[in-house]
Protein backbone atom coordinates (compact mmCIF):
# COMPACT_ATOMS: atom_id res chain seq x y z
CA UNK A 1 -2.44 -1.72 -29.90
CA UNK A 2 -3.99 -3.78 -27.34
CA UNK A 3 -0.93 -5.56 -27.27
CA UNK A 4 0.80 -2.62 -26.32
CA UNK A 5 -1.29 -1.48 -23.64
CA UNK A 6 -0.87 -5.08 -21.91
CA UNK A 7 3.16 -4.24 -22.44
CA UNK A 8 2.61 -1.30 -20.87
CA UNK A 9 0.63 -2.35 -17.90
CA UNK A 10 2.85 -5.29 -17.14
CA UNK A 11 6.18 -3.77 -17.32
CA UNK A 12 4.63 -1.23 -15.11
CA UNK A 13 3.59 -3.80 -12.73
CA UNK A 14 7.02 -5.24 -12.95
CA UNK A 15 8.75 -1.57 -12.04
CA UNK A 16 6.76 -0.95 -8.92
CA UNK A 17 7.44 -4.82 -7.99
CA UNK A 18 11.18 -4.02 -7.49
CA UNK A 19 10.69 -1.11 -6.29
CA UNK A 20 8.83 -1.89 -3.44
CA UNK A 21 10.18 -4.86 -3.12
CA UNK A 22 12.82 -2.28 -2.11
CA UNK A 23 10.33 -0.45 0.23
CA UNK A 24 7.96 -2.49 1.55
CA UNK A 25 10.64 -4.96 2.65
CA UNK A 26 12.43 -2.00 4.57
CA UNK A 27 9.27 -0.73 5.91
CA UNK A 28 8.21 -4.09 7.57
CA UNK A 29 11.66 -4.44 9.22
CA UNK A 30 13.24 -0.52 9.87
CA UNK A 31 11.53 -0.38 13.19
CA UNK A 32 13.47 -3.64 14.73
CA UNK A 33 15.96 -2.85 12.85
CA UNK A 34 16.85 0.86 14.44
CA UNK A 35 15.96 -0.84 17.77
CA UNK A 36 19.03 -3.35 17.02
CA UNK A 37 21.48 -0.42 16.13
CA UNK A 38 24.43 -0.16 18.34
CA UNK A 39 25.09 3.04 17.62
CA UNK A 40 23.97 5.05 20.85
CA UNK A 41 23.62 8.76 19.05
CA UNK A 42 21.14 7.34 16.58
CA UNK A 43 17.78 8.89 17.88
CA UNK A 44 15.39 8.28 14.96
CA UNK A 45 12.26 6.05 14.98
CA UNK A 46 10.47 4.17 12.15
CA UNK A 47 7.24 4.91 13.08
CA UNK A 48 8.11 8.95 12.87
CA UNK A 49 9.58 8.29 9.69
CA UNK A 50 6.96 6.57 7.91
CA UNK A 51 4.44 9.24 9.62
CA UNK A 52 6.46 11.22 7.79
CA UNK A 53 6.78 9.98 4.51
CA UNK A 54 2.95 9.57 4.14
CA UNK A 55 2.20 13.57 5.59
CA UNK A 56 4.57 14.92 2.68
CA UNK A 57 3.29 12.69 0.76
CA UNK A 58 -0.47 13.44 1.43
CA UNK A 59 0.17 17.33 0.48
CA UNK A 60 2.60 16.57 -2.36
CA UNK A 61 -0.04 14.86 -4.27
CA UNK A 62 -1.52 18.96 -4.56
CA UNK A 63 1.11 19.72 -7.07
CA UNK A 64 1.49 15.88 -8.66
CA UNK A 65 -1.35 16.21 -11.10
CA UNK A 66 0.81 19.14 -12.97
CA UNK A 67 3.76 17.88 -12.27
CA UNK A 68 2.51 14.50 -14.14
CA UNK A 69 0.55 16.81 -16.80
CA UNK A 70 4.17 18.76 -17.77
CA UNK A 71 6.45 15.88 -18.22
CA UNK A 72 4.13 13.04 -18.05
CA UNK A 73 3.71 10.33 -16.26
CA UNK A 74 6.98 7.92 -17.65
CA UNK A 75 9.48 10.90 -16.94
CA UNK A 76 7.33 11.30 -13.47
CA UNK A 77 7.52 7.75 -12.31
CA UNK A 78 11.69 7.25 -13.34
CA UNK A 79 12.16 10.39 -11.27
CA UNK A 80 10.04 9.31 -8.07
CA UNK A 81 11.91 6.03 -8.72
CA UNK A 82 15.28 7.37 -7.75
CA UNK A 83 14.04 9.53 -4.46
CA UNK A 84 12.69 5.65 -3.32
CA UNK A 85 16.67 3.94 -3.78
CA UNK A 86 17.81 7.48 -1.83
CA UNK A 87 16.29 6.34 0.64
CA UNK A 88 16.77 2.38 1.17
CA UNK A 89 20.48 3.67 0.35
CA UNK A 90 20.32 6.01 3.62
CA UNK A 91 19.89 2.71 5.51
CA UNK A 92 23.21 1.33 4.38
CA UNK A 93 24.97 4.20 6.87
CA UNK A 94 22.74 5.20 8.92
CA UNK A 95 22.68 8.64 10.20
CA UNK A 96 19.66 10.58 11.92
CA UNK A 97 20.04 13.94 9.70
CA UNK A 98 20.05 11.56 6.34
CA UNK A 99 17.38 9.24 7.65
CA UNK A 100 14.49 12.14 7.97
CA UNK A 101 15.90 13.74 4.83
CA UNK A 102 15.31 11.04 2.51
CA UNK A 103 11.94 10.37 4.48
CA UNK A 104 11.03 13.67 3.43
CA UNK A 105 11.87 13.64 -0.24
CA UNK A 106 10.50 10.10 -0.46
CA UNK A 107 7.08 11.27 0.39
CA UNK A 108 7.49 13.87 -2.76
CA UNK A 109 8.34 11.06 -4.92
CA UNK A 110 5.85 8.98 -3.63
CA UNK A 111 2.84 11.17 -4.74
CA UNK A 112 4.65 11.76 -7.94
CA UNK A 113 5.02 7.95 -8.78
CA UNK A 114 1.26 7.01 -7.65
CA UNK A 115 -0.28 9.88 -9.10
CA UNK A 116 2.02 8.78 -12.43
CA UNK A 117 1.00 5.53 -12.03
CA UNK A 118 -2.66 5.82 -12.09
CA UNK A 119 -3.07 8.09 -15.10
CA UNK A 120 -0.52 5.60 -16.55
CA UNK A 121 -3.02 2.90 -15.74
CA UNK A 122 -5.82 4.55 -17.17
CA UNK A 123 -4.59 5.39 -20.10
CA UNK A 124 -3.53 1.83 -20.72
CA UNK A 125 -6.92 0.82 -20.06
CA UNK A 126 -10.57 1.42 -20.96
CA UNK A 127 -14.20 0.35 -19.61
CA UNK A 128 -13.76 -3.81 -20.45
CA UNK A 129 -10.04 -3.68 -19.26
CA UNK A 130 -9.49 -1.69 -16.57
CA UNK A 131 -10.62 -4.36 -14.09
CA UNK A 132 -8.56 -6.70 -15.55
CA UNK A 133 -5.61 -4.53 -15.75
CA UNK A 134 -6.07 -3.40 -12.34
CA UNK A 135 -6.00 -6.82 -11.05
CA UNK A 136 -2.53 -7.76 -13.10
CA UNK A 137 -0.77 -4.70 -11.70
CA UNK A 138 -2.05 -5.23 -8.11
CA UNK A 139 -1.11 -9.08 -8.21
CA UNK A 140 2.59 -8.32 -9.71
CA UNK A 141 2.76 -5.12 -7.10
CA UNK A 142 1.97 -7.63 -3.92
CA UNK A 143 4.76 -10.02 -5.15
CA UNK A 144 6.98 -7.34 -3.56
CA UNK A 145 5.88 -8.57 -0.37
CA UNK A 146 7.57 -12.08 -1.15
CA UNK A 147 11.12 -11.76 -2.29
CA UNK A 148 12.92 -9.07 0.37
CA UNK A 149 10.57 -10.89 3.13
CA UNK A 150 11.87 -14.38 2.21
CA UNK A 151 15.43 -12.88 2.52
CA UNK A 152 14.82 -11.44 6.07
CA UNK A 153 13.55 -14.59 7.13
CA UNK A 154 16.58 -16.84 5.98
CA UNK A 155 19.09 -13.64 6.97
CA UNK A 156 17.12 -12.90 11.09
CA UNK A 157 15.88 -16.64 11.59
CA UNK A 158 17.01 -17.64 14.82
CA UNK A 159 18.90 -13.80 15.42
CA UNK A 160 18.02 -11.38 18.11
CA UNK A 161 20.09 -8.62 17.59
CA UNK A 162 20.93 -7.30 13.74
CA UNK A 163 24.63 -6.86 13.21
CA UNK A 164 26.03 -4.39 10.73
CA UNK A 165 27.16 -6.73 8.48
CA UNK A 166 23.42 -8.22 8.00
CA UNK A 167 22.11 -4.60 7.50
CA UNK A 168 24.26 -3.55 4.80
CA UNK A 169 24.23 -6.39 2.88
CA UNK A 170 20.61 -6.37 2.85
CA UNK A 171 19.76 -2.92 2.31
CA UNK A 172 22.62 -2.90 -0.78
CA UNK A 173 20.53 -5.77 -2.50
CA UNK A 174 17.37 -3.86 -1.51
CA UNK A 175 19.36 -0.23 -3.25
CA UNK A 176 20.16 -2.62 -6.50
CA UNK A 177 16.40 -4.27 -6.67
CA UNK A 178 14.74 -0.32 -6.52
CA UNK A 179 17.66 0.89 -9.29
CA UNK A 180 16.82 -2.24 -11.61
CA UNK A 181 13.02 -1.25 -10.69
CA UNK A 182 13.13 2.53 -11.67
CA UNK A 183 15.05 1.90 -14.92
CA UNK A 184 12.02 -0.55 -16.12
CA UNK A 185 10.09 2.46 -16.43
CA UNK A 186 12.02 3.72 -19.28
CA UNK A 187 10.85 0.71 -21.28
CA UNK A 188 7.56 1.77 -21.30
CA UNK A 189 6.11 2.92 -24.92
CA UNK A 190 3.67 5.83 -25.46
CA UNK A 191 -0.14 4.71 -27.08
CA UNK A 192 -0.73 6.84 -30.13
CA UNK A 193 -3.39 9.54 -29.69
CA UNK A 194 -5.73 8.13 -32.11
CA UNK A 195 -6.19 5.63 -29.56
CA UNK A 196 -7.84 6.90 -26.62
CA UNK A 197 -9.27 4.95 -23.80
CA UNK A 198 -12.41 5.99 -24.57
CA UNK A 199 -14.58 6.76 -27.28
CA UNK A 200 -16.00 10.18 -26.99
CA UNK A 201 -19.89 8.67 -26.95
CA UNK A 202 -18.51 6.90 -24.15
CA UNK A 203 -16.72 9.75 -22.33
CA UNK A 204 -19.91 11.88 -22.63
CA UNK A 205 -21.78 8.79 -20.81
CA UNK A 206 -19.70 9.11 -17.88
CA UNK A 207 -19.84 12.56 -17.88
CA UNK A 208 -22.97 12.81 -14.90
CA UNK A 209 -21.47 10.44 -13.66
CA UNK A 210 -18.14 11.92 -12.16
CA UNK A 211 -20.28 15.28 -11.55
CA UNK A 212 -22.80 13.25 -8.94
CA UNK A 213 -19.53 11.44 -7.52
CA UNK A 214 -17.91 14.65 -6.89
CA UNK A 215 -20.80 16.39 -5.77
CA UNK A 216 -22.44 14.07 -3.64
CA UNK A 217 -20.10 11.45 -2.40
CA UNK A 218 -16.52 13.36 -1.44
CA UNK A 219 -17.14 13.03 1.62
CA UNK A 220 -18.81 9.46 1.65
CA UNK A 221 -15.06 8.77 -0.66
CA UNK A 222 -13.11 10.56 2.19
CA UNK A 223 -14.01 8.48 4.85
CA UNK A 224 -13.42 5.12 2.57
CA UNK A 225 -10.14 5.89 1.70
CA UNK A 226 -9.08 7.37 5.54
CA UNK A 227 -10.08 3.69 6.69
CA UNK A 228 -8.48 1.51 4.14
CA UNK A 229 -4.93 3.06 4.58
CA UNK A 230 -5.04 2.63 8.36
CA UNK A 231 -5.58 -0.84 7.61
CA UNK A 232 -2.40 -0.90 5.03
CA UNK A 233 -0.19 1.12 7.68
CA UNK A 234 -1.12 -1.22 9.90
CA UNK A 235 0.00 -4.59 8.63
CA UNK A 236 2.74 -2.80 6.57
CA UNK A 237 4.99 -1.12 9.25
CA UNK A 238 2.99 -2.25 12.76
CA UNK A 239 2.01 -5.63 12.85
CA UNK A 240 5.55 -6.89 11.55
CA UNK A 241 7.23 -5.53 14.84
CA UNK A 242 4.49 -6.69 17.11
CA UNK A 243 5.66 -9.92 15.83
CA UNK A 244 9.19 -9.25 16.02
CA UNK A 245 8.52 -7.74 19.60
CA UNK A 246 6.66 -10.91 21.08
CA UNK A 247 8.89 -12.59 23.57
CA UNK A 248 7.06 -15.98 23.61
CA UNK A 249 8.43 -16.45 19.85
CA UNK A 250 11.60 -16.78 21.16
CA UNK A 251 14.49 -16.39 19.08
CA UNK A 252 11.99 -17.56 16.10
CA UNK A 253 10.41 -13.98 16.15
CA UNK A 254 12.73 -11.87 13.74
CA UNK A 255 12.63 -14.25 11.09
CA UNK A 256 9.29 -14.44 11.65
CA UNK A 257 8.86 -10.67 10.20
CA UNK A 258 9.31 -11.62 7.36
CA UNK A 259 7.32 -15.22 6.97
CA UNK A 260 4.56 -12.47 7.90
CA UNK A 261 5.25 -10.28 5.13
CA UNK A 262 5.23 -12.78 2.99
CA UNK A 263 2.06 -14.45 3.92
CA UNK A 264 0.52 -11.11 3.83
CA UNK A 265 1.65 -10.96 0.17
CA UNK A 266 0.37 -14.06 -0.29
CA UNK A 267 -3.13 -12.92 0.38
CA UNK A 268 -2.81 -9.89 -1.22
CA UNK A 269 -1.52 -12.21 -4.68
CA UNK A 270 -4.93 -14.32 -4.23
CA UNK A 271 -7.27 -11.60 -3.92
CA UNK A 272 -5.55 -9.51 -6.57
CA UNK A 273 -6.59 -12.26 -8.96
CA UNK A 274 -9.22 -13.33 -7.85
CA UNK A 275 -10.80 -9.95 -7.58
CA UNK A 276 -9.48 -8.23 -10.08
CA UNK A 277 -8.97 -11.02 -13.45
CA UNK A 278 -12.15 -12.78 -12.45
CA UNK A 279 -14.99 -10.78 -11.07
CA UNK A 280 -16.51 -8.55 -14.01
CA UNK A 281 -17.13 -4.81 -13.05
CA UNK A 282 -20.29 -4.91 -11.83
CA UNK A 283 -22.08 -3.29 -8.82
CA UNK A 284 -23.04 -6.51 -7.35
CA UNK A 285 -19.59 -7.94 -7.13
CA UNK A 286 -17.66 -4.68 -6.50
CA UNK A 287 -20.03 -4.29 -3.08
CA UNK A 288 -19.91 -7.83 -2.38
CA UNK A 289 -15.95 -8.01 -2.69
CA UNK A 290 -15.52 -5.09 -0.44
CA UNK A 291 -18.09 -6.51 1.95
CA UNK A 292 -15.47 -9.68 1.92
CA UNK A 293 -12.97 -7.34 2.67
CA UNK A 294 -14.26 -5.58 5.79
CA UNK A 295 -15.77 -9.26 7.20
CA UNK A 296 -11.91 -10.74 6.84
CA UNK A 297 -10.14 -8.17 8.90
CA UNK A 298 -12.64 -7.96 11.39
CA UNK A 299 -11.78 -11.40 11.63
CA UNK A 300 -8.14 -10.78 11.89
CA UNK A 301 -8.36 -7.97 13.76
CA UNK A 302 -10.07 -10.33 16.25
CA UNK A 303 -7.58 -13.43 16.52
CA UNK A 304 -4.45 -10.13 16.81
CA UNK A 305 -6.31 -9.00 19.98
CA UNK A 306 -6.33 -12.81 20.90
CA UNK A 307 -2.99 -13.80 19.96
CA UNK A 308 -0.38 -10.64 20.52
CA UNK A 309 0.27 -8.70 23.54
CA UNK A 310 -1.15 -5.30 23.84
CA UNK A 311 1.63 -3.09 24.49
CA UNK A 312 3.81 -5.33 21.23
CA UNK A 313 3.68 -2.04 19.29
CA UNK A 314 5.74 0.35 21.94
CA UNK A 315 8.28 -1.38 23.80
CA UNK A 316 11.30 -0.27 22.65
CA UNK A 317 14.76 -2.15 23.61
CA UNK A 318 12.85 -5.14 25.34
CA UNK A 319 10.42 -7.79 24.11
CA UNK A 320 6.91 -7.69 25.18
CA UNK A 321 5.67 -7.50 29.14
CA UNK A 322 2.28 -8.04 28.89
CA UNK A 323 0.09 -11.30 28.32
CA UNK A 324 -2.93 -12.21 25.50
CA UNK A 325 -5.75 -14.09 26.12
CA UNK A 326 -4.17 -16.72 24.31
CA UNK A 327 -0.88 -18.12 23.83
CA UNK A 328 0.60 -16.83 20.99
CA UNK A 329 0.68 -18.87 18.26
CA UNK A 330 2.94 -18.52 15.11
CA UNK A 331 -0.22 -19.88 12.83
CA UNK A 332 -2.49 -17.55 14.05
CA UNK A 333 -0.14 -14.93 13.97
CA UNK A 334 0.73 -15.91 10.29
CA UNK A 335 -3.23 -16.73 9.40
CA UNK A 336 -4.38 -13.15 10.17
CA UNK A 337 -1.17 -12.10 8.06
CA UNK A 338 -3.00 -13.54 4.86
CA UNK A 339 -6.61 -12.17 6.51
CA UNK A 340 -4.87 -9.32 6.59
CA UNK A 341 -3.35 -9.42 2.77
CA UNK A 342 -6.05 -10.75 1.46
CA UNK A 343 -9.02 -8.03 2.79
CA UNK A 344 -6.54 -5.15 1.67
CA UNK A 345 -6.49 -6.62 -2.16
CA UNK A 346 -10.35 -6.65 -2.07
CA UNK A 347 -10.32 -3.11 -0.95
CA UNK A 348 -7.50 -1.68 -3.31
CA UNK A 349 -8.93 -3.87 -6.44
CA UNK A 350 -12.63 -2.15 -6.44
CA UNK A 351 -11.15 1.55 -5.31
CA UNK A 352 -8.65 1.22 -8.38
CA UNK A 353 -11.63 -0.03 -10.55
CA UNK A 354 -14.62 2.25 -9.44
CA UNK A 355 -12.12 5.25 -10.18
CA UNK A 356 -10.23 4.35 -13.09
CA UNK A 357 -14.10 3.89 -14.43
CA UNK A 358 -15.86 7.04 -13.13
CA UNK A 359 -12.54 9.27 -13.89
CA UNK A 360 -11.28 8.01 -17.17
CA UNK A 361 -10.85 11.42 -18.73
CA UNK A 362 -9.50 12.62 -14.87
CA UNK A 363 -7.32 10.27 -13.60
CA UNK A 364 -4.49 12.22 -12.47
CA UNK A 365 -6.05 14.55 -10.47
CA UNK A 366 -8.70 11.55 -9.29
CA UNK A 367 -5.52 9.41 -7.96
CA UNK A 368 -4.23 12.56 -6.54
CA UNK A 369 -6.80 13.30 -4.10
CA UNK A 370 -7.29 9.43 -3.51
CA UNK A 371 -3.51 8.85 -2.32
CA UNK A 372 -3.59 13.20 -0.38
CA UNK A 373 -6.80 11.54 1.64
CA UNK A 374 -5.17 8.22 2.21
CA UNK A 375 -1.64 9.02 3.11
CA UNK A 376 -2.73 11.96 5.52
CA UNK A 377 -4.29 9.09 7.57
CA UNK A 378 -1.52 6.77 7.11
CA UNK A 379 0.69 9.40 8.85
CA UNK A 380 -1.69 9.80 12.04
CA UNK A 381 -1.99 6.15 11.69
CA UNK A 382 2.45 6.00 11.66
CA UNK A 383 2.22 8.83 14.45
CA UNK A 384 0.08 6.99 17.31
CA UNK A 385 1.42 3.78 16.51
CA UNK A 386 4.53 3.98 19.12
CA UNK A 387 2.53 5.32 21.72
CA UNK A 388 -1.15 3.71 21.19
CA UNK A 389 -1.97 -0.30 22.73
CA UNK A 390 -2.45 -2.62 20.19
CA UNK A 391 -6.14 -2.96 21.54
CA UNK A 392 -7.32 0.33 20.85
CA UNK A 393 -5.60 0.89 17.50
CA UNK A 394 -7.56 -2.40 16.17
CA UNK A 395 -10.59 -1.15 17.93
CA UNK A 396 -10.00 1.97 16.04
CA UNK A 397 -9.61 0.25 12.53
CA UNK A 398 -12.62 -1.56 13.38
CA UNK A 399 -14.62 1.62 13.99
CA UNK A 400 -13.43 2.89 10.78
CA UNK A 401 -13.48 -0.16 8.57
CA UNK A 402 -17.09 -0.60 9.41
CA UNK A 403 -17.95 3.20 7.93
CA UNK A 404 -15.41 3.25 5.51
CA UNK A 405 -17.21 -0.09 4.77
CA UNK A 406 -20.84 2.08 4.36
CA UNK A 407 -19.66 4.54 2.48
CA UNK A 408 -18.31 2.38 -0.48
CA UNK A 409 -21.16 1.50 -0.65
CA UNK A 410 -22.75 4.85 -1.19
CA UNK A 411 -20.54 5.80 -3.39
CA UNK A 412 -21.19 2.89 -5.36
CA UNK A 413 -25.02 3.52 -5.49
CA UNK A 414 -24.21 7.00 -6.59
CA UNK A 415 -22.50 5.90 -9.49
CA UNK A 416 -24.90 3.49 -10.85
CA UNK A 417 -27.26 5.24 -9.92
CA UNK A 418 -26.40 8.76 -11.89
CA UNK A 419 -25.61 5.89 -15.07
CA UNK A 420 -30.00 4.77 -14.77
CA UNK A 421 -30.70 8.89 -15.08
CA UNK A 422 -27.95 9.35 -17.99
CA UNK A 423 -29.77 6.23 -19.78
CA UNK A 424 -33.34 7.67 -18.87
C-alpha cells in the first residue's frame, strides 16, 4: 500500500505540473502580453485579473471543505482542472467580458483543486512521510515554472511587440498541457479504509495539539501565511513584467520573462528537495529552513531595489523612465529570480509539513483556511501592484516577511510545545 500512496502522490504531482505549467506560464507573461494587444477596445489588465482570481478564490475556499467532503477530492480536483484550461483558452481570443469571466470561475476552481489537493496529500501520507511527500509534490509542482517559460523565451527572444500569431499558438499548447494535466487526475486510485494515515494512538497524540494551534496561534498563522503569498504574487505575476518593462534590456527583455521564470523554478526545484526529501521533520530544521527563507529574499529583495527601476511595475505602453542605483544587469536580475524561487520553496515546504502534521485528521478544512488567508492577500497584493513603486512594495514584503518570519516561529513552539504537555 505504500506503493500506492507514492502512485498517488506522484501522479498528483505530475497533474498540477501541467496544469500550471498552463497557469503559471500565462500568469508570468498576461500582463506584457495585454500591453502588446493591438486591439484598441480591449480594456482589461492582468494585475486586476489575478487580484481577482485570488479574492474569489480566498472566499471560495468557505464552501471547498464540503464541496471536497461530498464528492471527494479526485472528482474535486478533475473539475477545478477544467475551470483552469477555460481560462488559458480565453486567451486564445481575447475578449474583455470572457477574460474577467473565466478569472472569476478560475478562482472557484482554484480553492476547489488546493483544498482537494491537500486532503489528497494527507491522506497519501502519514507522520514519517509527509515531509517527504511534501517535498516530491512541491519539486514536480515547480517544474511548471520550466517548460512554458523556456517556450516564451525561444518564442519573445529578441521581440518587442507580441503578434497574434505568437499568442495563439502559445496559449493553444498552454490549453492542451492543462487538458492532458486535468485528465491525470483520473488515474489516481483510492487507499482502502483499513489503511488510514494514522493510527488512532497516534491521532489521539495530536489531538492537544491542533486544539493549542487553533486556540493560540490563528492569528500568529494569519500573519505567516498573509506574508508568504505576497512574496509568491510577487515574483509570479510582478517581477516578470518589471523585467519585461526595463528598457536598458533592450530587445533582450521579453525573452527574458521567461529565463526568469525559469530560474525562479529552478530555485524553487532545489529547495523543494533539499527541504523537503532531506531535512527530517524536526523543530530545529523546520525554524532554521524558514529562517533561510526570510534571510534569501531579503537578499533579493535588496539587489531588485538595486538593479530595476522603481516605477517597472506601472508603466503601461512604454518601457521604464526612471533610473536604479545600478545598471541593470541580466545576472542580477536572473540571481534574485532563483533567491526568489528558492526562499518561497523553504517557506511552502515547512507550511505544507507543519500542517499536514498538526491536521492529519483535518486537512481539508486546515488547507482551506490556509489558501482563504493567503489568496485574500495575494489579491491586495495583485490590486496595488499597477499603481504601487517597486520600492515600497519590496519595502512592504520586507515588513511582512520579517513578522510573518516571527510568527512561524511561534507557531512552531506552540506545537512542540503542546506535544512535551501531551507526553507529561
Amino acid at each position: 500500500m505504500a506503493d500506492l500512496r507514492t502512485f498517488n502522490v506522484v501522479i498528483l504531482g505530475v497533474g498540477f505540473l501541467l496544469i500550471f505549467t498552463a497557469f503559471t506560464t500565462c500568469g508570468n507573461i498576461e500582463q506584457t502580453l495585454i500591453k502588446s494587444l493591438d486591439n484598441g477596445s480591449f480594456t482589461g489588465s492582468g494585475y486586476d485579473s489575478l487580484g481577482i482570481i485570488y479574492g474569489v478564490f480566498s472566499f471560495s475556499n468557505l464552501l471547498a471543505p464540503t464541496v471536497v467532503a461530498v464528492i471527494g477530492p479526485q472528482i474535486t480536483m478533475f473539475f477545478s482542472g477544467i475551470l483552469y484550461s477555460g481560462y488559458i483558452a480565453a486567451f486564445i481570443t481575447p475578449s474583455v467580458w470572457s477574460f474577467y469571466l473565466t478569472s472569476v470561475l478560475i478562482g472557484i476552481g482554484a480553492a476547489m483543486l488546493w483544498t482537494a489537493q491537500g486532503h489528497f496529500l494527507v491522506e497519501n501520507s502519514d507522520a514519517a512521510t509527509i515531509n517527504r511527500n511534501t517535498g516530491m509534490f512541491w519539486a514536480l509542482l515547480q517544474c511548471s515554472m520550466l517548460f512554458g517559460n523556456l517556450y516564451i523565451y525561444f518564442e519573445w527572444n529578441g521581440s518587442t511587440d507580441i503578434s497574434d500569431r505568437s499568442r495563439k499558438m502559445i496559449f493553444t499548447a498552454l490549453l492542451i498541457t492543462s487538458v492532458v494535466g486535468t485528465l491525470s487526475f483520473l488515474v489516481l486510485r483510492k487507499t482502502l479504509p483499513s489503511e488510514e494515515i494514522l493510527s488512532e494512538e497516534e491521532g489521539q497524540s495530536l489531538l492537544p495539539t491542533r486544539m493549542m494551534y487553533k486556540q493560540r496561534a490563528s492569528s500568529a498563522v494569519k500573519d505567516a501565511k498573509s506574508e508568504f503569498r505576497l512574496e509568491l504574487s510577487f515574483y509570479s505575476g510582478v517581477y516578470g513584467t518589471c523585467i519585461g518593462a526595463t528598457a536598458e534590456f533592450g530587445e533582450a527583455s521579453k525573452g527574458l520573462i521567461g529565463i526568469s521564470g525559469i530560474v525562479v523554478g529552478v530555485g524553487e526545484i532545489v529547495g523543494g528537495g533539499l527541504f523537503g526529501l532531506i531535512c527530517k521533520n524536526n523543530r530545529f530544521r523546520r525554524t532554521s529552513v524558514v529562517f533561510l527563507g526570510m534571510v534569501v529574499h531579503f537578499v533579493a529583495f535588496y539587489l531588485i531595489f538595486l538593479n530595476i527601476p522603481e516605477d517597472a511595475p506601472i508603466v503601461l505602453k512604454t518601457n521604464t523612465q526612471h533610473k536604479p542605483y545600478l545598471t541593470p544587469s541580466v545576472s542580477i536580475a536572473l540571481l534574485c529570480s532563483f533567491l526568489l524561487g528558492l526562499g518561497d520553496s523553504c517557506f511552502n515546504t515547512q507550511l505544507y509539513s507543519i500542517l499536514g502534521r498538526v491536521y492529519a485528521e483535518q486537512s481539508a478544512p486546515a488547507f482551506a483556511i490556509f489558501k482563504f488567508i493567503q489568496s485574500i492577500f495575494a489579491a491586495i497584493a495583485f490590486f496595488y501592484s499597477g499603481y504601487l513603486l517597486l520600492t515600497w512594495q519590496l519595502l512592504l514584503m520586507v515588513i511582512l516577511g520579517f513578522t510573518g518570519t516571527l510568527c512561524f516561529f511561534m507557531v512552531e513552539r506552540m506545537q512542540n510545545f503542546s506535544v512535551d504537555l501531551q507526553e507529561y
